[in-house]
Protein backbone atom coordinates (compact mmCIF):
# COMPACT_ATOMS: atom_id res chain seq x y z
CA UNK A 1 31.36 9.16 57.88
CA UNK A 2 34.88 9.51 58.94
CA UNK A 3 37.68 10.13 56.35
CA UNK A 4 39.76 7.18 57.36
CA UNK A 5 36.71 5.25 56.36
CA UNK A 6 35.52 7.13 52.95
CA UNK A 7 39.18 6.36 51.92
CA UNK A 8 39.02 2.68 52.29
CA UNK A 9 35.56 2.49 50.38
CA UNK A 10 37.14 4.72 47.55
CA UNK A 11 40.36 2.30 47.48
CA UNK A 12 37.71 -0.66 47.24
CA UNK A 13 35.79 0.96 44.25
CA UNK A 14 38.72 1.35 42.19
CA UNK A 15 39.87 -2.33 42.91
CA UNK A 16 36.38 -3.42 41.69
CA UNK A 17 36.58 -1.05 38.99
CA UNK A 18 39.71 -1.20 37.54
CA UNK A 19 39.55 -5.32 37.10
CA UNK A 20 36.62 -5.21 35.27
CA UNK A 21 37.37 -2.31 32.60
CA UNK A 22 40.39 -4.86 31.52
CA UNK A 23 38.33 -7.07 31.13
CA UNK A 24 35.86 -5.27 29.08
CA UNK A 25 33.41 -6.07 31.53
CA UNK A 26 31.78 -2.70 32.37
CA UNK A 27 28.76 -1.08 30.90
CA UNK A 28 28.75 -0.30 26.86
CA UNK A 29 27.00 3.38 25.67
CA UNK A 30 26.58 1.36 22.39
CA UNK A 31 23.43 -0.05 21.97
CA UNK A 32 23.18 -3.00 20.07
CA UNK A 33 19.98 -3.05 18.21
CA UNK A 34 18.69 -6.90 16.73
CA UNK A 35 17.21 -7.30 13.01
CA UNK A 36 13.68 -5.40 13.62
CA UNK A 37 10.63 -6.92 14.08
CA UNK A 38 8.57 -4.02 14.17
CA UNK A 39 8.10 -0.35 12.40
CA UNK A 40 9.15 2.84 14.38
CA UNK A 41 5.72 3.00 15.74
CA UNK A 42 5.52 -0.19 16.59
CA UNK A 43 3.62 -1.85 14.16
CA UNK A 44 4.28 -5.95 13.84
CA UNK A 45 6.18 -6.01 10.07
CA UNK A 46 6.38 -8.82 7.71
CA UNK A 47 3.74 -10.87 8.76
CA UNK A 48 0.18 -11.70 7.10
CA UNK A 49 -2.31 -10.60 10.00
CA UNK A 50 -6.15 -12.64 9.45
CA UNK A 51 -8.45 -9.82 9.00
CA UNK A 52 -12.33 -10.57 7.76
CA UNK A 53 -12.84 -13.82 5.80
CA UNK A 54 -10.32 -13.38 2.98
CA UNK A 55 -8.58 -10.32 4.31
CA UNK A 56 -4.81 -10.50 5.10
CA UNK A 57 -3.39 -7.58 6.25
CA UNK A 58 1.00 -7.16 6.75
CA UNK A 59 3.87 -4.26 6.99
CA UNK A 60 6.84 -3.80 5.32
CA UNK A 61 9.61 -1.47 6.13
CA UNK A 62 10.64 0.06 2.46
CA UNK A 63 13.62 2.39 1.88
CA UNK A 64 14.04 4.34 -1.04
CA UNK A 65 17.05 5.63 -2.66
CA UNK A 66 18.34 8.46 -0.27
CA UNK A 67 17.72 5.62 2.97
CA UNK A 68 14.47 7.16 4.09
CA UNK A 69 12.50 4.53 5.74
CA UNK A 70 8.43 4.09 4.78
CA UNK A 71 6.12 1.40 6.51
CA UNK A 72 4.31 0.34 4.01
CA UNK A 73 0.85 -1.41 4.18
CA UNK A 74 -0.37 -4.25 1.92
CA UNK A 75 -3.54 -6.05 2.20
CA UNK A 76 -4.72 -9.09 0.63
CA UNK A 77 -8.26 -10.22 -0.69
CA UNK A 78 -9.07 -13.66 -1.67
CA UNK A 79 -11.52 -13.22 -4.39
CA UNK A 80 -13.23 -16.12 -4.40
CA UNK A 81 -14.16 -13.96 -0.64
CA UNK A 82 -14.81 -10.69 -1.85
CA UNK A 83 -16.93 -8.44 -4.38
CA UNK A 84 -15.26 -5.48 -6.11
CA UNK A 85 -16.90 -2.76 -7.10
CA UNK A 86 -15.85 0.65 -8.42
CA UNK A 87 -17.76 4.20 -6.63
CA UNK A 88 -17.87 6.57 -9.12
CA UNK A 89 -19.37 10.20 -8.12
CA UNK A 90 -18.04 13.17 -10.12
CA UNK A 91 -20.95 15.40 -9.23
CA UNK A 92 -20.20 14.59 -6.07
CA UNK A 93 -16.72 13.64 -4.53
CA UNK A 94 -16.55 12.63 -1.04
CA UNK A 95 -13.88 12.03 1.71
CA UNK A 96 -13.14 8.68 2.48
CA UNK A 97 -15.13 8.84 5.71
CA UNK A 98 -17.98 9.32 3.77
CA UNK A 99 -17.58 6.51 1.26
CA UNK A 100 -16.82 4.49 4.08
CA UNK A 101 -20.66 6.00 5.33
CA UNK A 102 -22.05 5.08 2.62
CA UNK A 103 -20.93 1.56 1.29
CA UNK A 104 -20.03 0.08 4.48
CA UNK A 105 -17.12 -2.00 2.80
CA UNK A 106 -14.59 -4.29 4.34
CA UNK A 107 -11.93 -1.39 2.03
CA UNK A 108 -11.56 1.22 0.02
CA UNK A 109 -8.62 2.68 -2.07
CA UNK A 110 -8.72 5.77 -4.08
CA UNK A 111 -8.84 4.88 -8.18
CA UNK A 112 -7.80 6.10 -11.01
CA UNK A 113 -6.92 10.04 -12.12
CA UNK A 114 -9.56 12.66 -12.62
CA UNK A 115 -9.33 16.07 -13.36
CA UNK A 116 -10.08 19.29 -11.65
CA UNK A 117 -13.73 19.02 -12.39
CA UNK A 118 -13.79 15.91 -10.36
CA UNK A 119 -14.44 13.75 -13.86
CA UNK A 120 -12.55 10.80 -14.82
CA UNK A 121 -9.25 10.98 -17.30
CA UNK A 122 -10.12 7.67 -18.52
CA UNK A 123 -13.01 4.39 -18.84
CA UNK A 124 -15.21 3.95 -15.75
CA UNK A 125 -17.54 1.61 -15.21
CA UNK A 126 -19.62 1.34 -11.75
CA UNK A 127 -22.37 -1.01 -11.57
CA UNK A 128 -22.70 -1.22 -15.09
CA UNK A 129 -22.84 2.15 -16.31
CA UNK A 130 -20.10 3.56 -18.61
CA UNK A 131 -18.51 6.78 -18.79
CA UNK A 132 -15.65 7.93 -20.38
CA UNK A 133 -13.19 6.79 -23.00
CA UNK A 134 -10.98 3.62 -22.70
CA UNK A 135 -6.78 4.61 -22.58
CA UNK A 136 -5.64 3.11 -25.46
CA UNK A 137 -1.50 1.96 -26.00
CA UNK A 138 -0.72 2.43 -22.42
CA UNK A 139 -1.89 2.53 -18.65
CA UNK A 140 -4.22 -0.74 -17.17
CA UNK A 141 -7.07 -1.53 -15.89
CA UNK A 142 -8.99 -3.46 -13.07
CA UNK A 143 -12.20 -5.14 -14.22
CA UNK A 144 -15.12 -7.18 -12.85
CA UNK A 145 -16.97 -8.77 -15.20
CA UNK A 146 -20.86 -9.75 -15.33
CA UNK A 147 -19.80 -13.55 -13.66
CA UNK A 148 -17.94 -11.65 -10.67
CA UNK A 149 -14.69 -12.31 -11.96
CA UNK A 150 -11.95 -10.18 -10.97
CA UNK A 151 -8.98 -9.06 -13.35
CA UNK A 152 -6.33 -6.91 -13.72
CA UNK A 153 -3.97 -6.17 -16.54
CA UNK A 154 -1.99 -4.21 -19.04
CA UNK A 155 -4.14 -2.08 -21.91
CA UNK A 156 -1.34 -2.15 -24.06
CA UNK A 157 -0.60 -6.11 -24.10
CA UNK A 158 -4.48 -6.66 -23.80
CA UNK A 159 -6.38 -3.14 -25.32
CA UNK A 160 -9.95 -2.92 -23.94
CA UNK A 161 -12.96 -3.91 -26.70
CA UNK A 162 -15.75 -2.05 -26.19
CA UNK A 163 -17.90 -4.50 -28.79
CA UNK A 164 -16.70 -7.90 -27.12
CA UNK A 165 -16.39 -7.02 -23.10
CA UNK A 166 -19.60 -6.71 -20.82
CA UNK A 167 -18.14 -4.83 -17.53
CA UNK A 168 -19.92 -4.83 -14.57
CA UNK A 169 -17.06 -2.19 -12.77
CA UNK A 170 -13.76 -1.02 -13.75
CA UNK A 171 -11.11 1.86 -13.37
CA UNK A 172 -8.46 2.54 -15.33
CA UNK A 173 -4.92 4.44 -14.47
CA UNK A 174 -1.47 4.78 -15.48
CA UNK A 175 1.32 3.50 -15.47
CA UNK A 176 1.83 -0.38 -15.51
CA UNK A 177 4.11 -1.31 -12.83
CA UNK A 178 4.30 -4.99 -13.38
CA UNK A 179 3.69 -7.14 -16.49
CA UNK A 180 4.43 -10.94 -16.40
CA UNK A 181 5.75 -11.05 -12.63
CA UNK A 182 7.89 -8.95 -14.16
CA UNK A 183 9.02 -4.38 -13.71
CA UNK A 184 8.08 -2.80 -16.48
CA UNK A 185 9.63 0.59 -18.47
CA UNK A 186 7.97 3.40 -18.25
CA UNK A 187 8.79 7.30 -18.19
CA UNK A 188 7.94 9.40 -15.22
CA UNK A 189 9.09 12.07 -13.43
CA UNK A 190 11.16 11.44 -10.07
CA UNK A 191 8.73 13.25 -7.66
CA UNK A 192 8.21 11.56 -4.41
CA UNK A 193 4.96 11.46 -3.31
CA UNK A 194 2.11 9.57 -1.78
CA UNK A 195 1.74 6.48 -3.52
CA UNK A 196 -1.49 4.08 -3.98
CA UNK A 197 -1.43 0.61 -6.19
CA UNK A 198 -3.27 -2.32 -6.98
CA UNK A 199 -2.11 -5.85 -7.84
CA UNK A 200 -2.79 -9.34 -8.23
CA UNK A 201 -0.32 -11.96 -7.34
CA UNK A 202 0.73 -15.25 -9.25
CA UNK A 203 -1.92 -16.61 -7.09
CA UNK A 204 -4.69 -14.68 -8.28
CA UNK A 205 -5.24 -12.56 -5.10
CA UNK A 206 -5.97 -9.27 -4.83
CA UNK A 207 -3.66 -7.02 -3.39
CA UNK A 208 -4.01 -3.19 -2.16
CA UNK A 209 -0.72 -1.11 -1.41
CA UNK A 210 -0.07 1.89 0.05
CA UNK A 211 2.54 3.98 0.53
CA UNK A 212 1.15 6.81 3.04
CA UNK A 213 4.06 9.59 2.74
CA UNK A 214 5.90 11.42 0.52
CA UNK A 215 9.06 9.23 -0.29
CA UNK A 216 8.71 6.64 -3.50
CA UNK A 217 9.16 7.87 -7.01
CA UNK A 218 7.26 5.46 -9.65
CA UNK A 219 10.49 4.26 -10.44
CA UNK A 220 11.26 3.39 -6.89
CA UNK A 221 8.50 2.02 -6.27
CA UNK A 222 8.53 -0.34 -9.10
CA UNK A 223 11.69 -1.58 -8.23
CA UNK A 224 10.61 -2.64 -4.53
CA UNK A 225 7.34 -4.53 -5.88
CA UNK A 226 9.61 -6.42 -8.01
CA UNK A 227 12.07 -7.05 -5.46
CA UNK A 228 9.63 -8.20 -3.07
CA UNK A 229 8.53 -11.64 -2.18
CA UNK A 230 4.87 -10.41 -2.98
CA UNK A 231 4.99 -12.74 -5.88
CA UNK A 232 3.30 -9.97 -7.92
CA UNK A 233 2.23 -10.73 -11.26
CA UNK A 234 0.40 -7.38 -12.26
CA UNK A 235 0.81 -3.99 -10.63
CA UNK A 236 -0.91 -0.74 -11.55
CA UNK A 237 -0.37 2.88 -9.98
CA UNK A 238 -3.44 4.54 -9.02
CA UNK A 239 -4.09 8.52 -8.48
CA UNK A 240 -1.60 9.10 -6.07
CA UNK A 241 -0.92 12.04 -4.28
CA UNK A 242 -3.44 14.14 -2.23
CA UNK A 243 -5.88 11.35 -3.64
CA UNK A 244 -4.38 7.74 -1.81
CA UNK A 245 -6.13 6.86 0.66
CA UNK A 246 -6.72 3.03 2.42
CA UNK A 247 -9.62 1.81 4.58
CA UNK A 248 -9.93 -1.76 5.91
CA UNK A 249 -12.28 -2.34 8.65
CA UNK A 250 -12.28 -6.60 8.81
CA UNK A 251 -12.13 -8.32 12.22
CA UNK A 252 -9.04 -7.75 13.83
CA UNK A 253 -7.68 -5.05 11.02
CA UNK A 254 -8.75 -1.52 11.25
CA UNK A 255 -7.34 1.11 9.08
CA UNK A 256 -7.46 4.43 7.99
CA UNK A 257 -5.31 6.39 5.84
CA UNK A 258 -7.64 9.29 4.78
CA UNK A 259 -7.11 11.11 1.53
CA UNK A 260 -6.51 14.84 1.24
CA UNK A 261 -8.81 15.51 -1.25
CA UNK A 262 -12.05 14.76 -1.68
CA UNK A 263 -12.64 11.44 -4.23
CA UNK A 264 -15.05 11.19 -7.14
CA UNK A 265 -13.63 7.29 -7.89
CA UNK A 266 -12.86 4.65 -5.59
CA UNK A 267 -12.47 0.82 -5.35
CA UNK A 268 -14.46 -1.09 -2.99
CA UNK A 269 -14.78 -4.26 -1.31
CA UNK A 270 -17.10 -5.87 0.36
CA UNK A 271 -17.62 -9.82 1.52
CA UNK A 272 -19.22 -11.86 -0.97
C-alpha cells in the first residue's frame, strides 16, 4: 500500500472516530449487568420448578452479613402427596447414597443432633419405635402421627406428652427458628456453617432448606426465613454442619448435596 494512500485511510478513521466519541457513541468497558435471573452457576432462581406429584423445587440467592452470596435450595412437599418417615440407624450410620439405596425416597435431609457414638441427643421415633428422651423447655420437633398427619412445632409452646401422643415417626432438634410466622430469640454462637432446616408454611406444606456452604450463622439465617416470601409459619434447624445433606430425585428435579459424615437419623419422603 502506498503511503499517500495509508494517510488518507488514517485521516478517514479519525473523522469517523472522533464524531462518535462526542457523542458518546463508541464502545463502553462497563458492563451493564440486568437484575439476575439465575445463580453463578446458572441455576434458574426464584421460581417453583414441578418436581414428582407434590414436589416443588426453587433457588434463592441469599447474602449474609459480610455480602457473601449462597444459592440456596428449598423444596416443597404437599402432604396430602407425601409420607414422612424418620431413618433412624445408630448402630449403623450411612452416607446419604446409601439411604438413598436403601429407601428409594423422592428426599432425604439429615435430622436432628447425635453424638459421637452415632446415638441421638434427643426423642426419636421411626416406624413406631421410641428411643431416647423428649427435649423439654426448648428445641422442636417434626411428627407423624398414627393417621399420617404431618406436624411441626415448638416443644416449648407445645411440650411433647409421652402418656397422650401415639407417634408413628419423629425427630427432634434445636433451635426454633420460627414460631407464629414469626423469628424467634434464641442464643447461639455466630459460626458460619453448613446449614439444614425444616418448615411448614401458613399453608401447611412441607418445606426442606438447605444451605450447602459455610456462610449463615443461626442468627442469619433466621433473619432471611423471616424476611422471605416463604410464608413460613414454623422453622426448625436441624444437625447442621458435616451432617446437612439434601436428596430429591422427583421427575424433572434431581439433587444431591451429600453429607460429610456418615448419618445415623434422617427424614424421608416418599409418594403416598
Amino acid at each position: 500500500m502506498s503511503r499517500k494512500l495509508l494517510v488518507r485511510l488514517s485521516l478517514l478513521l479519525c473523522l469517523l472516530i472522533f464524531p462518535l466519541a462526542s457523542c458518546d457513541l463508541l464502545p463502553s468497558v462497563t458492563v451493564s449487568i440486568t437484575p439476575a435471573t439465575s445463580s453463578s452457576n446458572g441455576t434458574q432462581l426464584n421460581v417453583w420448578n414441578r418436581g414428582a406429584t407434590g414436589v416443588e423445587v426453587r433457588y434463592e440467592d441469599w447474602k449474609n452479613s459480610d455480602g457473601d452470596d449462597e444459592t440456596v435450595t428449598i423444596v416443597r412437599f404437599d402432604t396430602h402427596k407425601i409420607k414422612v418417615s424418620v431413618g433412624y440407624q445408630p448402630g449403623q450410620p450411612l452416607s446419604m447414597n446409601d439411604w438413598t439405596q436403601l429407601e428409594h425416597p423422592l428426599a432425604i435431609i439429615n435430622g436432628g443432633y447425635f453424638d459421637q457414638q452415632f446415638n441421638a441427643t434427643a426423642l426419636v421415633v421411626s416406624n413406631g419405635k421410641v428411643f431416647g428422651k423428649s427435649y423439654t423447655g426448648f428445641g422442636g420437633m417434626l411428627s407423624v402421627n398414627a393417621r399420617g398427619s404431618i406436624s411441626l412445632r415448638s416443644l416449648r409452646q407445645q411440650p411433647y406428652d409421652a402418656n397422650s401422643e401415639h407417634l408413628e415417626q419423629a425427630t427432634q432438634s434445636s433451635p426454633v427458628l420460627m414460631s407464629g410466622g414469626k423469628r424467634t430469640q434464641f442464643s447461639a454462637d455466630a459460626s458460619q456453617t453448613r446449614r439444614s432446616i425444616v418448615a411448614m408454611d401458613k399453608q401447611g406444606r412441607l418445606l426442606f432448606i438447605v444451605s450447602p456452604n459455610q456462610i449463615f450463622s443461626l442468627d442469619e439465617l433466621a433473619d432471611q426465613l423471616a424476611s422471605s416470601d416463604l410464608s413460613i409459619e414454623v422453622a426448625l434447624n436441624l444437625d447442621g454442619g458435616s451432617s446437612t445433606c439434601l436428596y430429591v430425585n422427583g421427575g424433572s428435579s434431581h439433587i444431591s448435596i451429600d453429607s460429610l459424615a456418615k448419618l445415623p437419623l434422617v427424614i424421608i419422603v416418599k409418594a403416598r
